[in-house]
N, C-alpha and C. Protein backbone atom coordinates (compact mmCIF):
# COMPACT_ATOMS: atom_id res chain seq x y z
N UNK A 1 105.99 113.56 107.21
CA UNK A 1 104.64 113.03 107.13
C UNK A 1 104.21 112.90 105.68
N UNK A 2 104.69 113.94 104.98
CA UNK A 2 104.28 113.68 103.50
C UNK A 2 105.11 112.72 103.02
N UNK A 3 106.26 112.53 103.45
CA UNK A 3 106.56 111.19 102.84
C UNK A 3 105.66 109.76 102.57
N UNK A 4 105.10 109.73 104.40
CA UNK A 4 104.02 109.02 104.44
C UNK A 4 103.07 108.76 103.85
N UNK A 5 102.60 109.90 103.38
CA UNK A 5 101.66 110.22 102.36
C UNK A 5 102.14 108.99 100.77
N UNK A 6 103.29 109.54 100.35
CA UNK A 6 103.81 109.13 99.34
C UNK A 6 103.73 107.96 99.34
N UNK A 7 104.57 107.17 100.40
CA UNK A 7 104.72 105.90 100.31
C UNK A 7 103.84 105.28 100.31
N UNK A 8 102.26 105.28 100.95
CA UNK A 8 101.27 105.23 100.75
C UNK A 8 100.79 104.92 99.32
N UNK A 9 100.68 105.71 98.76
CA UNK A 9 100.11 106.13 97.82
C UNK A 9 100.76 105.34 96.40
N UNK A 10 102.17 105.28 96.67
CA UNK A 10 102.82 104.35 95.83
C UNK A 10 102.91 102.62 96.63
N UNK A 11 102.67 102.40 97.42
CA UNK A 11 102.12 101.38 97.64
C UNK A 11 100.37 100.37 97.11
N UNK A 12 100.12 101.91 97.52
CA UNK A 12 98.62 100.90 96.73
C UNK A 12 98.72 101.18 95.39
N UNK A 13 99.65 101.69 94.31
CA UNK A 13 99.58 101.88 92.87
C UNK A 13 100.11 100.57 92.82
N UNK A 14 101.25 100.53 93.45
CA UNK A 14 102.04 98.56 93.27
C UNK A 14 101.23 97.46 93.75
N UNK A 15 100.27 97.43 94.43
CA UNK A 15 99.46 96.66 94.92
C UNK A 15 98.56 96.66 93.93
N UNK A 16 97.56 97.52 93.51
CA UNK A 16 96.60 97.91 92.38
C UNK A 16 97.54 97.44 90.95
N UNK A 17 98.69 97.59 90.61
CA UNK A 17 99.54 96.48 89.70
C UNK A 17 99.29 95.30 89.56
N UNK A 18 99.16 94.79 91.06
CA UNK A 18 99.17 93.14 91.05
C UNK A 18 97.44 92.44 90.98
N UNK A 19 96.56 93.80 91.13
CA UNK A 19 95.48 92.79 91.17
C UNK A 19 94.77 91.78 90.03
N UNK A 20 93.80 90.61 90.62
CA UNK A 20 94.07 90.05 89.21
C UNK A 20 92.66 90.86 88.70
N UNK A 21 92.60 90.35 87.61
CA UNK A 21 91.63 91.01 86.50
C UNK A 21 90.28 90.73 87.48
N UNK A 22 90.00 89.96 87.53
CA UNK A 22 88.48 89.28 88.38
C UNK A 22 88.35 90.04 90.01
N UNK A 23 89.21 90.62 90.55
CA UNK A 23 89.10 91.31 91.70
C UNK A 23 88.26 92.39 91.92
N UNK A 24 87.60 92.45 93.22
CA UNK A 24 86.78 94.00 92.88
C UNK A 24 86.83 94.10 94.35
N UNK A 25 86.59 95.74 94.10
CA UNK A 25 86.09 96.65 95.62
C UNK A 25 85.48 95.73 96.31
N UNK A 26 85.20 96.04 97.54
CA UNK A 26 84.07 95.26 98.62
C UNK A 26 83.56 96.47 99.05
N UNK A 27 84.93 97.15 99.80
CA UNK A 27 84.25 98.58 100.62
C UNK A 27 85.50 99.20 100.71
N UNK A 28 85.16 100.39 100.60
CA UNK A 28 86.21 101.62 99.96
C UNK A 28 85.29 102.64 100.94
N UNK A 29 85.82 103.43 102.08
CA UNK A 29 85.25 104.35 102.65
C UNK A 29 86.53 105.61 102.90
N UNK A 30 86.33 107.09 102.88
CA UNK A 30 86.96 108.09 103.17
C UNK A 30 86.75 109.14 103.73
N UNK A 31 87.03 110.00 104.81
CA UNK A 31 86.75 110.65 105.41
C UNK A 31 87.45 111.56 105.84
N UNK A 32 87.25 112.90 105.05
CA UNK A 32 88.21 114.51 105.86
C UNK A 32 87.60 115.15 106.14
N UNK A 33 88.24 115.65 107.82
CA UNK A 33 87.76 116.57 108.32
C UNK A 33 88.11 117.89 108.41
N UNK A 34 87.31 119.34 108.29
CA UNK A 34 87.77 120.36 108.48
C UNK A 34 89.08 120.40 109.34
N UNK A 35 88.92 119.65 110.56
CA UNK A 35 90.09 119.65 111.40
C UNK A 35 91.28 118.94 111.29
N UNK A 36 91.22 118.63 110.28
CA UNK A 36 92.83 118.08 109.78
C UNK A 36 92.78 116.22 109.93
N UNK A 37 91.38 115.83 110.91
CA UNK A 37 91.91 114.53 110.90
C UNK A 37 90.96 113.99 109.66
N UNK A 38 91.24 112.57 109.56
CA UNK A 38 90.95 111.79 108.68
C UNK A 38 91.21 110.40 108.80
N UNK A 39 90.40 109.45 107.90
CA UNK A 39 90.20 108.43 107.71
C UNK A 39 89.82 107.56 106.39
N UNK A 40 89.97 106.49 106.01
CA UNK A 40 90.10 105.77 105.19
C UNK A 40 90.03 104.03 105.26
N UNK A 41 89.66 103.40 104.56
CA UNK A 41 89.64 102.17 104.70
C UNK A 41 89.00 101.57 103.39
N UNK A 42 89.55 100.15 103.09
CA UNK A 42 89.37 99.29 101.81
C UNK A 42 89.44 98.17 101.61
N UNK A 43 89.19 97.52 101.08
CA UNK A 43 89.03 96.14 101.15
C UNK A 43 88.64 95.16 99.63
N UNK A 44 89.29 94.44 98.88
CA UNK A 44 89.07 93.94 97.62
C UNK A 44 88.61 92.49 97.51
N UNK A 45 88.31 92.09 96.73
CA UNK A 45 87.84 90.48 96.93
C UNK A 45 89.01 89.78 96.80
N UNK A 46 90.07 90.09 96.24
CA UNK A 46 91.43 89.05 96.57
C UNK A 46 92.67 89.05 98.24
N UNK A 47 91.48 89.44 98.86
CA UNK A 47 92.16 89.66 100.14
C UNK A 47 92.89 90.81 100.60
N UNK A 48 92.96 92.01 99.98
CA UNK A 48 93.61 93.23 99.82
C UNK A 48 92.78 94.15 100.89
N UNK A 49 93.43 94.21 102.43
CA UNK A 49 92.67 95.16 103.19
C UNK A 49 93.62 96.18 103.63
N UNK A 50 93.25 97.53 103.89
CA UNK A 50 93.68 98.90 104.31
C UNK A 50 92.82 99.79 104.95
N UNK A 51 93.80 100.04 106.03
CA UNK A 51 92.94 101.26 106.80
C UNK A 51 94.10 102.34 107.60
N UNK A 52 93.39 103.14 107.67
CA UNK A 52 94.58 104.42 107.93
C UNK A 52 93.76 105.64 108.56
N UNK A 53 93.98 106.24 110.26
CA UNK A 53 93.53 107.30 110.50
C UNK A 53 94.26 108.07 111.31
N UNK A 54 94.04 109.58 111.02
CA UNK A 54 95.29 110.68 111.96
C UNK A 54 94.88 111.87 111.60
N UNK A 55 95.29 112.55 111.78
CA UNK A 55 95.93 114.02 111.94
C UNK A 55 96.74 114.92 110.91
N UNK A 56 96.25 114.83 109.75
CA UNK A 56 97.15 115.58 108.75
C UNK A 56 98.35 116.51 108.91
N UNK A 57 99.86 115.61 108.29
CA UNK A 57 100.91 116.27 109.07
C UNK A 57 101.42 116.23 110.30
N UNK A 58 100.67 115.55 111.37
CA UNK A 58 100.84 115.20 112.19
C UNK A 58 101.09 113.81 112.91
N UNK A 59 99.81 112.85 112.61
CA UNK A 59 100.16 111.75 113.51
C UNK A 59 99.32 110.54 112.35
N UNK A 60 99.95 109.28 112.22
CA UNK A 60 98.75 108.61 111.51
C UNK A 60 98.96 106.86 112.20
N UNK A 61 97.53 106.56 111.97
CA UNK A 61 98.07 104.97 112.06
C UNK A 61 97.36 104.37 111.59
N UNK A 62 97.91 102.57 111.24
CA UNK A 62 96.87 102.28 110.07
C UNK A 62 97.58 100.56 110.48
N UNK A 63 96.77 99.83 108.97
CA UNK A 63 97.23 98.29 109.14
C UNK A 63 96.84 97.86 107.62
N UNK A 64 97.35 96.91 107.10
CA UNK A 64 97.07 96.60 106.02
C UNK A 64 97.25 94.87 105.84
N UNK A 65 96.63 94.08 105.04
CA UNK A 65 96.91 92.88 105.06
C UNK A 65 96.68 92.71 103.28
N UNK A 66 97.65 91.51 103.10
CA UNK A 66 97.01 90.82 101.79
C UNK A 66 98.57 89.87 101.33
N UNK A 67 98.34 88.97 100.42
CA UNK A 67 99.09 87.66 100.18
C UNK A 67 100.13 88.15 99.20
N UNK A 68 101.26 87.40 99.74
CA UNK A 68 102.14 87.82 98.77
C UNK A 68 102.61 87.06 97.67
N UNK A 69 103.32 86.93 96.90
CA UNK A 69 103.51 86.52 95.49
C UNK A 69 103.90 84.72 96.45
N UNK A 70 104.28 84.40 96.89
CA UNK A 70 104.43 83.51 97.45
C UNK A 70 103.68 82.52 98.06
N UNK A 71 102.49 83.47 98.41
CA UNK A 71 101.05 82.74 99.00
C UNK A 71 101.06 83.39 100.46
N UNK A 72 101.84 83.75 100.79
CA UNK A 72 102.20 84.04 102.76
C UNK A 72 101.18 84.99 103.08
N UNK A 73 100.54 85.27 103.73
CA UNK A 73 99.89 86.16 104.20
C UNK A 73 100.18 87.49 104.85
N UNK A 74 100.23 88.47 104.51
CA UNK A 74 100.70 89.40 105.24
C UNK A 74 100.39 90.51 105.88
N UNK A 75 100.43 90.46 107.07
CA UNK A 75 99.89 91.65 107.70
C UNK A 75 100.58 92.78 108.89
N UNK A 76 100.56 93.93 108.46
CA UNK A 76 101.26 95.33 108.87
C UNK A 76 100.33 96.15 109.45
N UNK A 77 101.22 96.55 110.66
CA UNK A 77 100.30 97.59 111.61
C UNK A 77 101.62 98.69 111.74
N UNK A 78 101.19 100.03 111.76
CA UNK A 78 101.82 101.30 111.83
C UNK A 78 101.38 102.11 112.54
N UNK A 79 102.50 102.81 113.05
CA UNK A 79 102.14 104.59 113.33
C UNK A 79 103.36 105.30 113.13
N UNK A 80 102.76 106.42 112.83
CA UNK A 80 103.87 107.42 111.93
C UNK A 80 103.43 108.88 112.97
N UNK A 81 104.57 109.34 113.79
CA UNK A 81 103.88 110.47 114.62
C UNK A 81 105.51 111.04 114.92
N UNK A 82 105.87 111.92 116.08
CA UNK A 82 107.35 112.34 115.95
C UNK A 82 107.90 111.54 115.78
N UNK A 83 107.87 110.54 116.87
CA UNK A 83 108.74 109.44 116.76
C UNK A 83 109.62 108.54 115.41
N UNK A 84 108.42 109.07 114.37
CA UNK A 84 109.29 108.42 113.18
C UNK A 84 108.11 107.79 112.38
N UNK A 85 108.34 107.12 111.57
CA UNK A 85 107.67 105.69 110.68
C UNK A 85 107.98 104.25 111.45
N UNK A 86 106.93 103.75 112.58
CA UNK A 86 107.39 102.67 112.87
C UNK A 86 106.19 101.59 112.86
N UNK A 87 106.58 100.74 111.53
CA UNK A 87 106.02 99.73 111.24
C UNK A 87 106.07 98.22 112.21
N UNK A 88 104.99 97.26 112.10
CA UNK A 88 105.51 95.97 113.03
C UNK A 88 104.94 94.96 112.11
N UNK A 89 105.27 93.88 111.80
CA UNK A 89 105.27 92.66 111.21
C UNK A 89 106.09 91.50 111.16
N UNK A 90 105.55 91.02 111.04
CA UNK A 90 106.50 89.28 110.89
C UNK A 90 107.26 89.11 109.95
N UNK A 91 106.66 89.76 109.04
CA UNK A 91 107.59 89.48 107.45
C UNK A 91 109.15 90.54 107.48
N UNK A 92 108.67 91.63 108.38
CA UNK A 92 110.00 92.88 108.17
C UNK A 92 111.52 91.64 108.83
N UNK A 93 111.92 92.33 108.27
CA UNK A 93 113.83 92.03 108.08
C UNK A 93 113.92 92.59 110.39
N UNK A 94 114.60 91.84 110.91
CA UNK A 94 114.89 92.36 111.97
C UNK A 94 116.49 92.40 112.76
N UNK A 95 117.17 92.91 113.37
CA UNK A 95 118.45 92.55 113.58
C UNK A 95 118.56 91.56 114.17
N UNK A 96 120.19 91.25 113.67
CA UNK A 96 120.24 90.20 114.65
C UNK A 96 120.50 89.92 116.18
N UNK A 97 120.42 89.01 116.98
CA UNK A 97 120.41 89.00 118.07
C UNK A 97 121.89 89.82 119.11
N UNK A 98 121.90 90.42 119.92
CA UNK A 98 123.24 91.01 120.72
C UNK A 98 123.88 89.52 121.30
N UNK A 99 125.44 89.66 121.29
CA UNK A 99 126.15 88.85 120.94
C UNK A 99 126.23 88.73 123.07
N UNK A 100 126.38 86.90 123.63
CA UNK A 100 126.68 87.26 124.91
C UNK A 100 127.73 88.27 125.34
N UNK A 101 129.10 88.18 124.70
CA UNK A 101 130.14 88.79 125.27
C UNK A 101 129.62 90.74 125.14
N UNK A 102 128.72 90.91 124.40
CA UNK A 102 128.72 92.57 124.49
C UNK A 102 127.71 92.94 125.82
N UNK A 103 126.44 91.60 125.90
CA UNK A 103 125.72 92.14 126.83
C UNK A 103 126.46 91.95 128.35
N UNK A 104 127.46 90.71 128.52
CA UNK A 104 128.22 90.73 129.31
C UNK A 104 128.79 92.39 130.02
N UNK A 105 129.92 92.69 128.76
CA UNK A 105 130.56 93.92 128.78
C UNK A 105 129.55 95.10 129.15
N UNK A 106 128.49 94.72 128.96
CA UNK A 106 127.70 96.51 128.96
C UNK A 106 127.55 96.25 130.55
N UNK A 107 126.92 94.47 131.01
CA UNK A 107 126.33 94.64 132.53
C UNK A 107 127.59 94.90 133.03
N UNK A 108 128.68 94.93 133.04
CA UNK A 108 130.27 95.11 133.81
C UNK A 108 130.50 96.80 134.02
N UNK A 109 130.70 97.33 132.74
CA UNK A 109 130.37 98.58 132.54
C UNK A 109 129.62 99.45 133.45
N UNK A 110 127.90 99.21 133.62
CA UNK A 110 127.06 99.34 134.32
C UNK A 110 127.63 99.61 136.36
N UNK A 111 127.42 98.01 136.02
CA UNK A 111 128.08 97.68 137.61
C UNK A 111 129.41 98.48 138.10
N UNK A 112 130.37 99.27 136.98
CA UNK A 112 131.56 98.84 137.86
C UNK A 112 131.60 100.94 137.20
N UNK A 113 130.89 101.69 137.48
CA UNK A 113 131.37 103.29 136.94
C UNK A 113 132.95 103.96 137.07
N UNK A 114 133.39 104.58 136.15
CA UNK A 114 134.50 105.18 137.10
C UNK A 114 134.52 106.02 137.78
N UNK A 115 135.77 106.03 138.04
CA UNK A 115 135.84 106.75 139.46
C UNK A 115 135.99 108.17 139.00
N UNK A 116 135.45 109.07 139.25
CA UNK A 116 135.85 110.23 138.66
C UNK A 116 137.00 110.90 138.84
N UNK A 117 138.30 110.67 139.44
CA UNK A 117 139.48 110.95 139.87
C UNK A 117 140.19 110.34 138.42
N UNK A 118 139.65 109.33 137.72
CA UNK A 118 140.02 108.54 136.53
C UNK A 118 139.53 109.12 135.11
N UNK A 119 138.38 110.38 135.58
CA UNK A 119 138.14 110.59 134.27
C UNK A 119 139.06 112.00 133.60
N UNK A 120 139.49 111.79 132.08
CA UNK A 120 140.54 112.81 131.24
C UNK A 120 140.17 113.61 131.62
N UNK A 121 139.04 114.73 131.74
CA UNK A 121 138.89 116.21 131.83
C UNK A 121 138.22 116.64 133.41
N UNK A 122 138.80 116.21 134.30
CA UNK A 122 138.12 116.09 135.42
C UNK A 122 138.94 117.39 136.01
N UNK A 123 137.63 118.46 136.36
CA UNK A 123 138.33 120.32 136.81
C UNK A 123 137.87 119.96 137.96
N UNK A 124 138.47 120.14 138.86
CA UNK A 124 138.26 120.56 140.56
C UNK A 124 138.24 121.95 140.66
């Protein structure tokens, strides 16, 4: 989770890099609670928005938008909880598609179990 934290944090320093000189706050709000949760949210005049709320150490989720060096628009939604860091966007890198012949092989697989008389370590 503190990673989260980090990456965070060095994200909006690289973002705060790129702004141009003429940019300003709009609304910048923050909020901790005795109880560990919290909140945050921001917003700049060059299109730069962020928001982020959870559970310190525990659970967070958030979204962020703003243009990239390219002009594209970009926008990211997250949650970070056991499960991991799992981000969703259009712009992220994704695999490529499963090939017919494997999904073939897996439904065959599926359909056809062995026989357990066939399997190596089989104790009666």
């Amino acid at each position: 989770m503190y990673k989260l934290v980090i990456l965070c944090a060095l994200s909006a320093v690289v973002l705060a890099g790129d702004l141009d000189k003429d940019a300003t706050i709009l609304t910048q709000e923050s909020e901790v609670n005795y109880d560990g949760t919290y909140k945050y949210r921001y917003e700049t005049s060059n299109g730069i928005f962020g928001e982020e709320s959870g559970i310190g150490g525990q659970a967070a989720q958030g979204q962020a938008r703003w243009v990239s060096p390219e002009g594209e628009q970009i926008q990211l939604s997250y949650t970070a909880d056991e499960n991991g860091y799992l981000p969703v966007g259009n712009h992220l890198p994704t695999p490529p598609p499963t090939p017919d012949y494997i999904l073939k092989a897996l439904a065959y697989i599926a359909s056809n179990p062995p026989h357990p008389d066939t399997l190596i370590n089989n104790k009666k």
